[in-house]
N, C-alpha and C. Protein backbone atom coordinates (compact mmCIF):
# COMPACT_ATOMS: atom_id res chain seq x y z
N UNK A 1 51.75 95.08 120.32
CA UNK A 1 51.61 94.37 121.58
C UNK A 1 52.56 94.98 122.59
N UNK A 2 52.11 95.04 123.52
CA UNK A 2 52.62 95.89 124.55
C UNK A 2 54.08 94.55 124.94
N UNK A 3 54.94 95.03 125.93
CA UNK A 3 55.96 94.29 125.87
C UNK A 3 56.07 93.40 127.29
N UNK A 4 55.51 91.88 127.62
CA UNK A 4 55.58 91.68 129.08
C UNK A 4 57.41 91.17 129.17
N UNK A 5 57.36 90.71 130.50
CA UNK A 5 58.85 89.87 130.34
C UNK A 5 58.73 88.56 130.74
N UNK A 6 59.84 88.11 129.91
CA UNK A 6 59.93 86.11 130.62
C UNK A 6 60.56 86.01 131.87
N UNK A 7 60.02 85.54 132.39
CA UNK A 7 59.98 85.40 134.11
C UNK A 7 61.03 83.57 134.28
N UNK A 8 62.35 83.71 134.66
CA UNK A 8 63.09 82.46 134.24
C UNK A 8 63.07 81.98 132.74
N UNK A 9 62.42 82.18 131.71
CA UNK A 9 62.66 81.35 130.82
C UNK A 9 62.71 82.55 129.57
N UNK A 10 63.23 81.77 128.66
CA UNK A 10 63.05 82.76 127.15
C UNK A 10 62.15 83.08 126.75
N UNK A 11 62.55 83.99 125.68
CA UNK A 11 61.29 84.81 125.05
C UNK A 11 60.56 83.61 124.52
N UNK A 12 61.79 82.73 123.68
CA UNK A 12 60.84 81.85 122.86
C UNK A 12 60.59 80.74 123.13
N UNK A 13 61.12 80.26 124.64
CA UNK A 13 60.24 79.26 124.97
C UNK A 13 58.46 80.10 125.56
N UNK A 14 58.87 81.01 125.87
CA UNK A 14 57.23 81.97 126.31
C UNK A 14 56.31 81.80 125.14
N UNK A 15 56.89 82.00 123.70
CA UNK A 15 56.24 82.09 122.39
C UNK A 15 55.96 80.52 122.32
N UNK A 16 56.76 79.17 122.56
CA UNK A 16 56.45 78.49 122.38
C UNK A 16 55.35 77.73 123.18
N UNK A 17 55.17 77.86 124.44
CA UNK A 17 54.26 77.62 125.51
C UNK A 17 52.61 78.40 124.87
N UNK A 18 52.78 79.76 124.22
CA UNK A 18 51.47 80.36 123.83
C UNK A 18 51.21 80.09 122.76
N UNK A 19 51.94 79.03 122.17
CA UNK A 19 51.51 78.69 120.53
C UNK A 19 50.71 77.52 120.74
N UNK A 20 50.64 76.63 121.87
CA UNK A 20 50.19 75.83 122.33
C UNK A 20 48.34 75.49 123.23
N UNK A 21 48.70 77.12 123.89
CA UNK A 21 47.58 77.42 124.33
C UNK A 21 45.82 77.08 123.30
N UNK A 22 45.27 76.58 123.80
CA UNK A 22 43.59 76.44 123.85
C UNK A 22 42.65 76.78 124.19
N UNK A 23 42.89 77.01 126.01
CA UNK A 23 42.19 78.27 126.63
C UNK A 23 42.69 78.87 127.71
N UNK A 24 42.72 79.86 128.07
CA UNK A 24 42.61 80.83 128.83
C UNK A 24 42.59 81.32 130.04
N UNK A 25 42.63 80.93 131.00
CA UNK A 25 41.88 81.38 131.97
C UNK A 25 42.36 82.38 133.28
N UNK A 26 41.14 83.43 133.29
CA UNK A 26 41.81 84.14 134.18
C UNK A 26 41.00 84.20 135.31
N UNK A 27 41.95 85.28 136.72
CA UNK A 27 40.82 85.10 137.84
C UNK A 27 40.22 86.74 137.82
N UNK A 28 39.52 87.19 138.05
CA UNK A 28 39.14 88.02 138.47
C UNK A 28 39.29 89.34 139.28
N UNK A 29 39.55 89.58 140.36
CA UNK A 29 40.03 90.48 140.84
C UNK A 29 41.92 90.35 141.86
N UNK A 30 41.95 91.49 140.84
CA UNK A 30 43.76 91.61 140.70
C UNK A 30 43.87 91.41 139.18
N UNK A 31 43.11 90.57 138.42
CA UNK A 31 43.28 90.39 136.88
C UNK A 31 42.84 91.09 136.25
N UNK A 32 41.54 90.99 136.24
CA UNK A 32 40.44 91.50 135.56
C UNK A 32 39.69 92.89 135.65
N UNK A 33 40.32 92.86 137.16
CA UNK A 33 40.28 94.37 138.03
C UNK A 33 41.52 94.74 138.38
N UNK A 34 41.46 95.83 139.30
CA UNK A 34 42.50 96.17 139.69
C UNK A 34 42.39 95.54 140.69
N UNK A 35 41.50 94.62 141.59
CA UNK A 35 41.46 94.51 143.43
C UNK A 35 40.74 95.07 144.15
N UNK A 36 40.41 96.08 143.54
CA UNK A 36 39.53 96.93 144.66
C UNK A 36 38.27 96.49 144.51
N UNK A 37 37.77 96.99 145.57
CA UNK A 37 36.64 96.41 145.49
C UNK A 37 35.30 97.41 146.14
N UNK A 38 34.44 97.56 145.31
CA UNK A 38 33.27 98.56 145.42
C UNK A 38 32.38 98.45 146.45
N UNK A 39 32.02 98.77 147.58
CA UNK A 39 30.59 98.34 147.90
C UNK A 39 29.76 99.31 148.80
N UNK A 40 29.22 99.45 148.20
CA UNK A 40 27.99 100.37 148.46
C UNK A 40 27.09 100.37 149.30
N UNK A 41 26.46 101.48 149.88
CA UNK A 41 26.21 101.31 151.64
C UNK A 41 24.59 99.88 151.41
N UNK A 42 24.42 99.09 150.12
CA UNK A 42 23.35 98.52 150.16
C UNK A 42 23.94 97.12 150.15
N UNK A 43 25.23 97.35 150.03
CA UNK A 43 25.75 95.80 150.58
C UNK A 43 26.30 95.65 149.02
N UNK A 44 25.81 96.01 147.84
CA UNK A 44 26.01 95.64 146.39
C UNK A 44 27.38 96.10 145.93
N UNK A 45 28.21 94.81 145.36
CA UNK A 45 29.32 95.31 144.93
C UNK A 45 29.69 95.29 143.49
N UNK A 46 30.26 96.48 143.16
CA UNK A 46 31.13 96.91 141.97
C UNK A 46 32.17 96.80 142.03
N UNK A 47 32.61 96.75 140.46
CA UNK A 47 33.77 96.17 139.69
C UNK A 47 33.97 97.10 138.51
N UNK A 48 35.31 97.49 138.55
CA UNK A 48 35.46 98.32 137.26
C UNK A 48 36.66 97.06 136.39
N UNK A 49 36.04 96.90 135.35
CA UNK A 49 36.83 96.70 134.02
C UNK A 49 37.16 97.28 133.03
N UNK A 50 38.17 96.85 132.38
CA UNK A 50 38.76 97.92 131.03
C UNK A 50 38.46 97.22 130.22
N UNK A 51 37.92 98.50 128.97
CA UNK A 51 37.40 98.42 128.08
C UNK A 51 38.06 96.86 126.81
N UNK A 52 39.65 97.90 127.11
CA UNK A 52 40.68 97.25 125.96
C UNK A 52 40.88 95.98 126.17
N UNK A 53 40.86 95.61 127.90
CA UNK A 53 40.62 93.80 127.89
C UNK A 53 39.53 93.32 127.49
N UNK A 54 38.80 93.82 127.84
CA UNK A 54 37.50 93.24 127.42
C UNK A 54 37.75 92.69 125.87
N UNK A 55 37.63 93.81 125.30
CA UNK A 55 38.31 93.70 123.41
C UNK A 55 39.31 92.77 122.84
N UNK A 56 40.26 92.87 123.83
CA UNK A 56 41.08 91.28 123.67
C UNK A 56 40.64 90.29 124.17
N UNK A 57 39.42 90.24 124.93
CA UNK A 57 39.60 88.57 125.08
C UNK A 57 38.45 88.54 123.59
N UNK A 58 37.71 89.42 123.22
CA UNK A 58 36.86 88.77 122.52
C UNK A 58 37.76 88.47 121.17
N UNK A 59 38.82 89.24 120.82
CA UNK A 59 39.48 88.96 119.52
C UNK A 59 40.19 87.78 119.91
N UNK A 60 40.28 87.60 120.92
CA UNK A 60 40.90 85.91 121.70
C UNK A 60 40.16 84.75 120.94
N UNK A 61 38.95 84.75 121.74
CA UNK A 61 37.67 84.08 121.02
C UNK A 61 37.26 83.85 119.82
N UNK A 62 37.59 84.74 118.85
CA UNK A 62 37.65 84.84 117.35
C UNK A 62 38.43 84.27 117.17
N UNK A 63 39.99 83.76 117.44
CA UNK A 63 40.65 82.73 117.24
C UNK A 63 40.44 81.48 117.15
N UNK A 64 39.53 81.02 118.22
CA UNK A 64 39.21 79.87 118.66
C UNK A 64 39.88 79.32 119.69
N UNK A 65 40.38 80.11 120.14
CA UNK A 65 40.97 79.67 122.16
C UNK A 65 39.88 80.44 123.14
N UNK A 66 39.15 79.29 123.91
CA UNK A 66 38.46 79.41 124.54
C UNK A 66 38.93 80.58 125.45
N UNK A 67 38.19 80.73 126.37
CA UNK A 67 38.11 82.37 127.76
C UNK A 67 37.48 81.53 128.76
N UNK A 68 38.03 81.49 129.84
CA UNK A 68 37.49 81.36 131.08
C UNK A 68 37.81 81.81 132.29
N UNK A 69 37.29 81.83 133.31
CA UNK A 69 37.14 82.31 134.81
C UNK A 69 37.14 81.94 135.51
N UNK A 70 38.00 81.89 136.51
CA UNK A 70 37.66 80.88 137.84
C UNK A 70 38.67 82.25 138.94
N UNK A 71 36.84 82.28 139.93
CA UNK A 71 37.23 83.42 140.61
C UNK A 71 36.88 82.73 142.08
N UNK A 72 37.81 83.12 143.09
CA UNK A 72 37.29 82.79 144.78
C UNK A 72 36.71 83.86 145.27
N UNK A 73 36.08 84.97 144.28
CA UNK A 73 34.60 85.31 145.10
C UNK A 73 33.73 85.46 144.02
N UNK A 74 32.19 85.55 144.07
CA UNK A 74 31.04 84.98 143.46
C UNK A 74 30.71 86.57 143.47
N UNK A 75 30.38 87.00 142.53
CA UNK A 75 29.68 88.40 141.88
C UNK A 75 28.92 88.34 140.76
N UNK A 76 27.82 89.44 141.39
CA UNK A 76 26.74 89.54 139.81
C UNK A 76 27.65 90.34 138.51
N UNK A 77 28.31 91.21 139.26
CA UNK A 77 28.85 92.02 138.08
C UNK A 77 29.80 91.29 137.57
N UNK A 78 30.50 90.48 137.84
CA UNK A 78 31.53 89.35 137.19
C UNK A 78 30.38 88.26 136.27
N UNK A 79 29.00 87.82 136.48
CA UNK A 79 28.24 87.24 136.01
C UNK A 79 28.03 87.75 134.51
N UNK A 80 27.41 89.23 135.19
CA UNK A 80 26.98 90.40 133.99
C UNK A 80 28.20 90.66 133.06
N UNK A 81 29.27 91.30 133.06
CA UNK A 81 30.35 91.19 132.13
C UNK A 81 30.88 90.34 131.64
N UNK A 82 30.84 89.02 131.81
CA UNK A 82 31.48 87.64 131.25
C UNK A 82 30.16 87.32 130.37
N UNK A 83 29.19 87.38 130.62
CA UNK A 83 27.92 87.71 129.09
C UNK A 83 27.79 88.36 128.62
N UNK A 84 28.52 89.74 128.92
CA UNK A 84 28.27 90.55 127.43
C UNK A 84 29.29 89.86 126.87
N UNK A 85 30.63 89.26 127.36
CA UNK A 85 31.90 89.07 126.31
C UNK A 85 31.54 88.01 125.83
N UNK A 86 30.57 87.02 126.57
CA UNK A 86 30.07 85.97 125.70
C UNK A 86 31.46 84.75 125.90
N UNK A 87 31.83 84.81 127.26
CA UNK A 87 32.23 83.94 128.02
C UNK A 87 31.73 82.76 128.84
N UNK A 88 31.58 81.22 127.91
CA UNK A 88 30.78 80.65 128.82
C UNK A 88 31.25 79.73 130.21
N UNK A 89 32.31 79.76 130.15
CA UNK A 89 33.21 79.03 131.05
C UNK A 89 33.21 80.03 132.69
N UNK A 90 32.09 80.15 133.16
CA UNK A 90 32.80 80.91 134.98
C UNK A 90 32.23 80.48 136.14
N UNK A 91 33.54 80.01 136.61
CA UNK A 91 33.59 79.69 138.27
C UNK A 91 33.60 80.46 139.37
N UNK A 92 32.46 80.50 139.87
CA UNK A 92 32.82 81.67 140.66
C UNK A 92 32.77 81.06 141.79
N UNK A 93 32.87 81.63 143.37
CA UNK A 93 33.26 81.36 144.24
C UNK A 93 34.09 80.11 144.55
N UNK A 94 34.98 79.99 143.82
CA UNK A 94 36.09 78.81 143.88
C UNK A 94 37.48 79.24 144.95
N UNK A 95 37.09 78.72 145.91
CA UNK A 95 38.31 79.33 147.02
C UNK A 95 39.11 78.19 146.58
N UNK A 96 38.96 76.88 146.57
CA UNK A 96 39.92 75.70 145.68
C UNK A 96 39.61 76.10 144.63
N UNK A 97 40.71 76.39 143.60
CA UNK A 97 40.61 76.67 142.21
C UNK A 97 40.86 75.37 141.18
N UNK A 98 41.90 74.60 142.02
CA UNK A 98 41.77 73.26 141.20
C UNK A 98 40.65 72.82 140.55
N UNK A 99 39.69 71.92 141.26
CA UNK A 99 38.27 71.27 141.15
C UNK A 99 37.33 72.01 139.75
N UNK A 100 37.76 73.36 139.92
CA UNK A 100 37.33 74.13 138.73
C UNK A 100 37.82 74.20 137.32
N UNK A 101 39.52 73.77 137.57
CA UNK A 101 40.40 74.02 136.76
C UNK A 101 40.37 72.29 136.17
N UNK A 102 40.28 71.38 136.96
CA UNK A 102 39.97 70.33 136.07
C UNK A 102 38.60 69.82 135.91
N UNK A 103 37.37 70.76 135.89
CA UNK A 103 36.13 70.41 134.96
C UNK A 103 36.36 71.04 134.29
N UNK A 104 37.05 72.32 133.87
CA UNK A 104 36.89 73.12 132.74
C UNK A 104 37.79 72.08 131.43
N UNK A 105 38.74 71.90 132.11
CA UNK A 105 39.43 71.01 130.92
C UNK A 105 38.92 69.47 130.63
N UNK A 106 38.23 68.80 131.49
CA UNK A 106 37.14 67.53 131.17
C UNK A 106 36.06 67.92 130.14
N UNK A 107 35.77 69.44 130.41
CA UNK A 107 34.68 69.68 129.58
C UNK A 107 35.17 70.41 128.05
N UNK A 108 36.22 70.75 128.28
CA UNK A 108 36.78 71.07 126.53
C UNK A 108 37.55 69.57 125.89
N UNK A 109 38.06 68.98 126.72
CA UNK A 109 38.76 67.51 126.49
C UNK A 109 40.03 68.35 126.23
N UNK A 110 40.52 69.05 127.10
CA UNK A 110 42.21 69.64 126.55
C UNK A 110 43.26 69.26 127.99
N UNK A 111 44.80 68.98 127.70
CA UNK A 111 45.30 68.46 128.65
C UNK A 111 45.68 69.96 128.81
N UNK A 112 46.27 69.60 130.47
CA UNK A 112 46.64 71.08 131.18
C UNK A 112 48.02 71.90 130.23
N UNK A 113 48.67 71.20 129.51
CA UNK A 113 49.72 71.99 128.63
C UNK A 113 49.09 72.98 127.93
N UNK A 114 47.79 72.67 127.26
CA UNK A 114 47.47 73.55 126.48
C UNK A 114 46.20 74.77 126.92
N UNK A 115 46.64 74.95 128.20
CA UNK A 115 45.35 76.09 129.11
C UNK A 115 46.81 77.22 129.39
N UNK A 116 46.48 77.99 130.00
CA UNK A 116 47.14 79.48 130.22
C UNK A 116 46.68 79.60 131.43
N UNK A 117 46.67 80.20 132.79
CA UNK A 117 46.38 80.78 133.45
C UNK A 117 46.57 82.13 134.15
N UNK A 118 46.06 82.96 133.74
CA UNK A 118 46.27 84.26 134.76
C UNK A 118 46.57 84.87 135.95
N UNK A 119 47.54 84.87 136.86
CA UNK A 119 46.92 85.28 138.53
C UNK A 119 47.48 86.50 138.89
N UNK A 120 47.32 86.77 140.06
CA UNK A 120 47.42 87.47 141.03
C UNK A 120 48.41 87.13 142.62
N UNK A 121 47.23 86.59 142.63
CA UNK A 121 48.28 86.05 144.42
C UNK A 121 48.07 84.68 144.36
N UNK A 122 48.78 84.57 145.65
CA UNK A 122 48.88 82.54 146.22
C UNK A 122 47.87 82.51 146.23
N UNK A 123 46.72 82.29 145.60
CA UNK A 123 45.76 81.56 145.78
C UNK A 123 45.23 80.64 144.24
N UNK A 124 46.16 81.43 143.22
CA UNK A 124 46.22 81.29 141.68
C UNK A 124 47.53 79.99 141.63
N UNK A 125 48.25 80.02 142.57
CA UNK A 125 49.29 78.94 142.41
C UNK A 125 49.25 77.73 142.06
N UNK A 126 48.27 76.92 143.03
CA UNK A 126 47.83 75.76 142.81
C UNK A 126 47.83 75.37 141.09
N UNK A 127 46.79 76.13 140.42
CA UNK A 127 46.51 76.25 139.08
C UNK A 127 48.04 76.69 138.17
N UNK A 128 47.91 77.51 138.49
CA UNK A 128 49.66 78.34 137.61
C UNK A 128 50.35 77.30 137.66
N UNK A 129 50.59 76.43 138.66
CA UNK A 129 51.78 75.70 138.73
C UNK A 129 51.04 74.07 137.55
N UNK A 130 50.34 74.19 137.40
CA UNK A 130 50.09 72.69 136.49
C UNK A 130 49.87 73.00 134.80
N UNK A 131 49.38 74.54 134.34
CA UNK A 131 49.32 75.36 132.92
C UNK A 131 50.24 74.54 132.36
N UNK A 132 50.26 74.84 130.88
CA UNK A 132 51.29 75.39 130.19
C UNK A 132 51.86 76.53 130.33
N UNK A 133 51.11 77.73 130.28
CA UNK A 133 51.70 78.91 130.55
C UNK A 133 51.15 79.60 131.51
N UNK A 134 51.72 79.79 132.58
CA UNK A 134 51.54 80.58 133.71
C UNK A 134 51.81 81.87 133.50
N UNK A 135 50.92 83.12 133.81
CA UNK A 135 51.08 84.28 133.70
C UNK A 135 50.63 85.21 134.98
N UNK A 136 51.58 85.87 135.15
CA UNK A 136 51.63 86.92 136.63
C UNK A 136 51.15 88.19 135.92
N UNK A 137 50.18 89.33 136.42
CA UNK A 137 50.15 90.35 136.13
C UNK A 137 51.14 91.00 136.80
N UNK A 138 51.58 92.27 136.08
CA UNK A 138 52.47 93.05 136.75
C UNK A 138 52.89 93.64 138.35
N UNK A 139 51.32 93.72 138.94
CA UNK A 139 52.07 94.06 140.03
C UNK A 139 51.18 92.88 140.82
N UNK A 140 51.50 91.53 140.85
CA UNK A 140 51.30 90.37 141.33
C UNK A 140 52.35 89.82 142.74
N UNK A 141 51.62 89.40 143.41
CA UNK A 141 52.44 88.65 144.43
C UNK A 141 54.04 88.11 144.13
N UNK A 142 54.46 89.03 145.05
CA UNK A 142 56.64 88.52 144.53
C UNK A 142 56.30 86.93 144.14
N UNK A 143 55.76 86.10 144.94
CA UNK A 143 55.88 84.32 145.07
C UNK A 143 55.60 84.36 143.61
N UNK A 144 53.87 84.74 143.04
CA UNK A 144 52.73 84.61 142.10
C UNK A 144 54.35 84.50 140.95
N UNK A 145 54.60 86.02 140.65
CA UNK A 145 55.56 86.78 139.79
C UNK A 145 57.14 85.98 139.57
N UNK A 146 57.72 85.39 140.53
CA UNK A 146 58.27 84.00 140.55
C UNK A 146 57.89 82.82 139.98
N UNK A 147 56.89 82.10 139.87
CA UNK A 147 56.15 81.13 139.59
C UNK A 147 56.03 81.29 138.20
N UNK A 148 55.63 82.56 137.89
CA UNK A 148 55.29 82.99 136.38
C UNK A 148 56.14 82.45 134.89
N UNK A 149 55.52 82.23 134.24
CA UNK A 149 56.52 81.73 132.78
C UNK A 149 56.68 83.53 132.19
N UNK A 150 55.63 84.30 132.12
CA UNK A 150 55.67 85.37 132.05
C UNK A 150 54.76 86.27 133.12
N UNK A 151 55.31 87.59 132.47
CA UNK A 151 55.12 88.86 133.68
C UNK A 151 54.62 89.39 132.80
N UNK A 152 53.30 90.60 132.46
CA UNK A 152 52.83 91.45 131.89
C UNK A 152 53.37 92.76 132.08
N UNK A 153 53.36 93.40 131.50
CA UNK A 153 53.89 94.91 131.81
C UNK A 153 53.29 95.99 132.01
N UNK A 154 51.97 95.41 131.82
CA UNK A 154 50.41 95.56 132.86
C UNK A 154 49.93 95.77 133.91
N UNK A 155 49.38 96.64 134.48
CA UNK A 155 49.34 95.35 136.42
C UNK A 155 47.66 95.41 136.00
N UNK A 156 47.01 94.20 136.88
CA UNK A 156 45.51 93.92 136.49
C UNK A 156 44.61 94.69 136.27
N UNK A 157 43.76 94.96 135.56
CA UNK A 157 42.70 95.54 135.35
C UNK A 157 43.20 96.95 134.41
N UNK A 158 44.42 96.81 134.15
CA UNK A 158 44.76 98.24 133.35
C UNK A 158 45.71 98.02 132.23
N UNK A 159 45.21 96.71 131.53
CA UNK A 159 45.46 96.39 130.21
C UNK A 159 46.52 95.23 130.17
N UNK A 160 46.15 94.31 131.30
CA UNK A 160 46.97 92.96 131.63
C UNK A 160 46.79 91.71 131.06
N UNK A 161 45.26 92.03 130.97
CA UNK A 161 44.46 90.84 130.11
C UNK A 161 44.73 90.73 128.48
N UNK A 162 44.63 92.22 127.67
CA UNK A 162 44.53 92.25 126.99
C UNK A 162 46.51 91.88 126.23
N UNK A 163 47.21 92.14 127.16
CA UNK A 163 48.49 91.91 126.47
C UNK A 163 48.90 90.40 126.55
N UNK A 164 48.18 89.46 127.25
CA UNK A 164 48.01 88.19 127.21
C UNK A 164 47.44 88.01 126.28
N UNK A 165 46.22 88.25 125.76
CA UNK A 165 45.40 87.97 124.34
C UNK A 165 46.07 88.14 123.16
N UNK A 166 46.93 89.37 123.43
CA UNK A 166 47.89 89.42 122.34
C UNK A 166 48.99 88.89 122.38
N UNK A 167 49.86 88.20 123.31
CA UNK A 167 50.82 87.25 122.95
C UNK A 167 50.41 86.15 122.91
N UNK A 168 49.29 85.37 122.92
CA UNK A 168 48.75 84.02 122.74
C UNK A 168 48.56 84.39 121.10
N UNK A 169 47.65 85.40 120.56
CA UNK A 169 47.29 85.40 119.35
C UNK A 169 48.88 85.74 118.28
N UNK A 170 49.52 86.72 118.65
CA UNK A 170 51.02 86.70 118.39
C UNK A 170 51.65 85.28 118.12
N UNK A 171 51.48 84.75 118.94
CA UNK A 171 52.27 83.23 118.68
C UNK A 171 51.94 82.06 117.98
N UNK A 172 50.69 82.67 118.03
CA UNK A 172 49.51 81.23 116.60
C UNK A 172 49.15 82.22 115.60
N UNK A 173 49.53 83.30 115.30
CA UNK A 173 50.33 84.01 114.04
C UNK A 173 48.97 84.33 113.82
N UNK A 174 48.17 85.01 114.28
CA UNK A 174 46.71 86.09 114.40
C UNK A 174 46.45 87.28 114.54
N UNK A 175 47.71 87.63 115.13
CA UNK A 175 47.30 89.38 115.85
C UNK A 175 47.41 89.94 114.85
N UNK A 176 48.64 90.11 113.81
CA UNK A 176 48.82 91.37 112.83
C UNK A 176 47.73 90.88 111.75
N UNK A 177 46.94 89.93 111.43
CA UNK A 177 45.20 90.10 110.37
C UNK A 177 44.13 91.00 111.44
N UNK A 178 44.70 90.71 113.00
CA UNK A 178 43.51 90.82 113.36
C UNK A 178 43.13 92.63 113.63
N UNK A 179 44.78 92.83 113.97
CA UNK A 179 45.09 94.35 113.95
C UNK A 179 44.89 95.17 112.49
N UNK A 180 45.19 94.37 111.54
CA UNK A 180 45.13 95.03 109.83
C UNK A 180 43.69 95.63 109.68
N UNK A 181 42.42 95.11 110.30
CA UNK A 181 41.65 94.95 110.21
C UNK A 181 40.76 96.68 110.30
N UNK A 182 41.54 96.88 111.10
CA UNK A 182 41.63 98.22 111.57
C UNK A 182 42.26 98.84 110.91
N UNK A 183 42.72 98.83 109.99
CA UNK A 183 43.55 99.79 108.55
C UNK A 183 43.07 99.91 107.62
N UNK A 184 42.43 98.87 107.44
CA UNK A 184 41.83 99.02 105.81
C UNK A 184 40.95 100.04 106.09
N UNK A 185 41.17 100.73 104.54
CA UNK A 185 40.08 101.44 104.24
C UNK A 185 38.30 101.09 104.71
């Protein structure tokens, strides 16, 4: 697992906050992407994602901690990649992220201690600030990166997601079966 840092608090209150976790959730661009944003002289926009997040959230999922999304802009290609990963939880065009952030947890029945959230910029705050574990990607808004219980050592879309998957699964004592897995003969 790649190495993020605790942002105000200890390593092992960080370990203890992700041992807790249930689900997930991240936003989209700055997270999931890098930010940029594609669009093509037909108006249609692209999104590049990495492979290796992708791969962690699904070994996420194999745990049994849910994956979800709650993004403030609405895309097909955010539609299209959250079904191949077989993500059923996404909000998209949520400029209030709250309203999203408490149906997702009405609809798993989990209190906000045990969700995670991902961000980027002030617009992820609202949410970050009520988690259990709040998480800043690396090169996240100074405020966002403040706010944070942890910092990735990541910045979005270039393996930020996936080092979250692995300290949630790290801390409910999953990653090294899930990594072995890949050794055996």
């Amino acid at each position: 697992m790649d190495g993020g840092q605790a942002a105000g608090e200890s390593w092992q209150r960080v370990r203890e906050r992700a041992a807790r976790v249930q689900v997930v959730i991240f936003d989209v661009d700055g997270v999931l992407t890098d930010g940029g944003l594609f669009i093509d002289t037909e108006g249609r926009e692209h999104k590049v994602f990495h492979s290796r997040d992708g791969h962690g959230l699904k070994m996420l999922q194999e745990t049994g901690v849910a994956v979800a999304v709650i993004s403030g802009r609405s895309s097909p290609a955010v539609s299209h990649r959250m079904a191949g990963l077989g993500i059923e939880h996404v909000y998209q065009g949520q400029q209030d992220k709250l309203p999203a952030f408490q149906t997702l947890l009405e609809a798993l029945a989990l209190a906000p201690a045990q969700a995670a959230y991902v961000g980027d910029d002030v617009v992820d705050l609202p949410v970050m600030r009520r988690v259990g574990l709040a998480v800043a990607v690396q090169d996240a808004h100074a405020l966002v990166r403040r706010q944070a219980h942890w910092i990735t050592s990541r910045p979005g879309g270039r393996g930020a997601a996936r080092e979250v998957c692995e300290l949630i699964m790290q801390a409910q004592g999953h990653l090294d079966a899930f990594l072995d897995r890949y050794l055996e003969p």
